[in-house]
Protein backbone atom coordinates (compact mmCIF):
# COMPACT_ATOMS: atom_id res chain seq x y z
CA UNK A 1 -0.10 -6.40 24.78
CA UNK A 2 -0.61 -8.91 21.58
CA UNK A 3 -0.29 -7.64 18.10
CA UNK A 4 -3.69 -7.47 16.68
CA UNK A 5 -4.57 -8.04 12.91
CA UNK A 6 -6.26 -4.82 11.83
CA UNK A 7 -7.17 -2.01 9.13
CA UNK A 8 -3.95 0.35 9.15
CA UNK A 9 -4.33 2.67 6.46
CA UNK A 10 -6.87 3.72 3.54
CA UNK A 11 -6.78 6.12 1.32
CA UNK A 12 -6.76 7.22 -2.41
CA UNK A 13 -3.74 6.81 -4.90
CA UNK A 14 -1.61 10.18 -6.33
CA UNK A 15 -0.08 10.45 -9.50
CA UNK A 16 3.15 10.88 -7.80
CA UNK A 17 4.90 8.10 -5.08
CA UNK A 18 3.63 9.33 -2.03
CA UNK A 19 4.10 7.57 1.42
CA UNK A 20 0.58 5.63 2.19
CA UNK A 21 1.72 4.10 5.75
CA UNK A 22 4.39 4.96 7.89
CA UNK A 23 5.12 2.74 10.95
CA UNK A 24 4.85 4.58 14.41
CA UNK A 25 8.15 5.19 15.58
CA UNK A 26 8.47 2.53 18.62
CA UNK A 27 6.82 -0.29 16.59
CA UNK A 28 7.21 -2.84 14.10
CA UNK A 29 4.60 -3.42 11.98
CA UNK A 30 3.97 -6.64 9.74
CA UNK A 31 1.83 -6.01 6.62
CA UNK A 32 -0.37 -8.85 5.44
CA UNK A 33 -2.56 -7.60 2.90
CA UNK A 34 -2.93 -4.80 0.74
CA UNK A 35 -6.03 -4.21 -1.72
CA UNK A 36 -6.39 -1.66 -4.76
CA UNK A 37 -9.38 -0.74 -5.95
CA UNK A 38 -10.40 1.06 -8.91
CA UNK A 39 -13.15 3.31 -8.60
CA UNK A 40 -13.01 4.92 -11.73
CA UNK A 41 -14.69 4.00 -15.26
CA UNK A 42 -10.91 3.29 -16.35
CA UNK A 43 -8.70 1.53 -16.87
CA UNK A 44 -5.81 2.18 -14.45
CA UNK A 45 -2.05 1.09 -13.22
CA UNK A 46 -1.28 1.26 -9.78
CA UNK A 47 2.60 0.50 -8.74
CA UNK A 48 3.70 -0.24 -4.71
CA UNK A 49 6.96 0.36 -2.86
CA UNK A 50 8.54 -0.34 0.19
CA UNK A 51 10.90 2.02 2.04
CA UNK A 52 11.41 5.03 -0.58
CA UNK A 53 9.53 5.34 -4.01
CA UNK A 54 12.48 4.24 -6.47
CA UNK A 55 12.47 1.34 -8.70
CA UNK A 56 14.82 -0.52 -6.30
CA UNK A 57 11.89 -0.30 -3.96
CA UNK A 58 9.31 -1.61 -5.47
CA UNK A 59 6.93 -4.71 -3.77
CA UNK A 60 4.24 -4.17 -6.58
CA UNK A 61 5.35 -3.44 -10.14
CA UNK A 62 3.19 -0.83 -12.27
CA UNK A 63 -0.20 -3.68 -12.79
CA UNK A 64 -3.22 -2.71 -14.65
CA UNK A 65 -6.37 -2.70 -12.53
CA UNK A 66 -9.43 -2.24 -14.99
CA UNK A 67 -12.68 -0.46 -14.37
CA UNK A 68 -14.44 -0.76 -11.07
CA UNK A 69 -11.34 -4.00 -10.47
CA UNK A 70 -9.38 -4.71 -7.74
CA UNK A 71 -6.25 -5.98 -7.32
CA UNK A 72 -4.24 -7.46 -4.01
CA UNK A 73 -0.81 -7.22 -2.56
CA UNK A 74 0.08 -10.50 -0.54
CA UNK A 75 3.15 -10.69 -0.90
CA UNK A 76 3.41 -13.32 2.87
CA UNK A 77 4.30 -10.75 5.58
CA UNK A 78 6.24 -7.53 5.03
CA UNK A 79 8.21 -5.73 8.05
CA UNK A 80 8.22 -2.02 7.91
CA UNK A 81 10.16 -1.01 10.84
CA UNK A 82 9.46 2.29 12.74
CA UNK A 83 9.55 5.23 11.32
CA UNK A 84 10.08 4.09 7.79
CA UNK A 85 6.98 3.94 5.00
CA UNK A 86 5.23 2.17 2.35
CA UNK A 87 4.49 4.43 -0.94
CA UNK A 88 2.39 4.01 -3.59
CA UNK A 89 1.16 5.92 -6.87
CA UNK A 90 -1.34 5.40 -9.78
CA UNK A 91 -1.70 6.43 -13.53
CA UNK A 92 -5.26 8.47 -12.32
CA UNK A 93 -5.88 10.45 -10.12
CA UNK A 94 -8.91 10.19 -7.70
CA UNK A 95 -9.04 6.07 -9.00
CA UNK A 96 -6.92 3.86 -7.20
CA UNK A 97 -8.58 3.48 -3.36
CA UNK A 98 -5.56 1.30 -0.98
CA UNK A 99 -6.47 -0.26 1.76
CA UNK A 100 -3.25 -1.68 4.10
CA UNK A 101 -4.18 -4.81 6.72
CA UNK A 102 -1.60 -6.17 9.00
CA UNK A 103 -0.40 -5.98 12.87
CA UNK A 104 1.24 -3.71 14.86
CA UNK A 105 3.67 -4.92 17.73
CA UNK A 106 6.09 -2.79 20.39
């Protein structure tokens, strides 16, 4: 079966690092976009991580996404191999909305 270029994940930001993908166990997945978008009326950081939620880790340092902003993540291609996660938190609760595009192969 060929690895098709999809929608993956979507959800809302936390205040604390929280996983926001995790690649299914027997594949490899190849992430080639990821969009933040503040739905809030402020202001707002957002940071990105790959593979645990420590500063060592992070793909996206802490960037300020104003108002009703956005902000993108593409980075080339990132491999998160099964089983293991990308995490993500923001300043606001309820503001930052993620959405994660890329391919999944066996």
């Amino acid at each position: 079966m060929s690895a098709v270029y999809k929608k993956l994940a979507q959800g809302i930001l936390g205040t604390t690092p929280a996983a926001i993908y995790t690649a299914p166990t027997s594949k490899e997945t190849i992430i080639k976009k990821i969009t933040l978008a503040n739905v809030s009326g402020s202001d707002c950081w957002a940071k990105l991580y790959d593979g645990g939620s420590g500063d060592g880790n992070v793909i996206l340092p802490g960037i300020t996404i104003e108002a009703g902003g956005f902000g993108e993540w593409t980075g080339g291609a990132l491999t998160v191999y099964g089983g293991n996660s990308l995490y993500g938190v923001a300043e606001n609760a309820s503001a930052i909305v993620y959405t994660i595009y890329g391919t999944e192969k066996d």
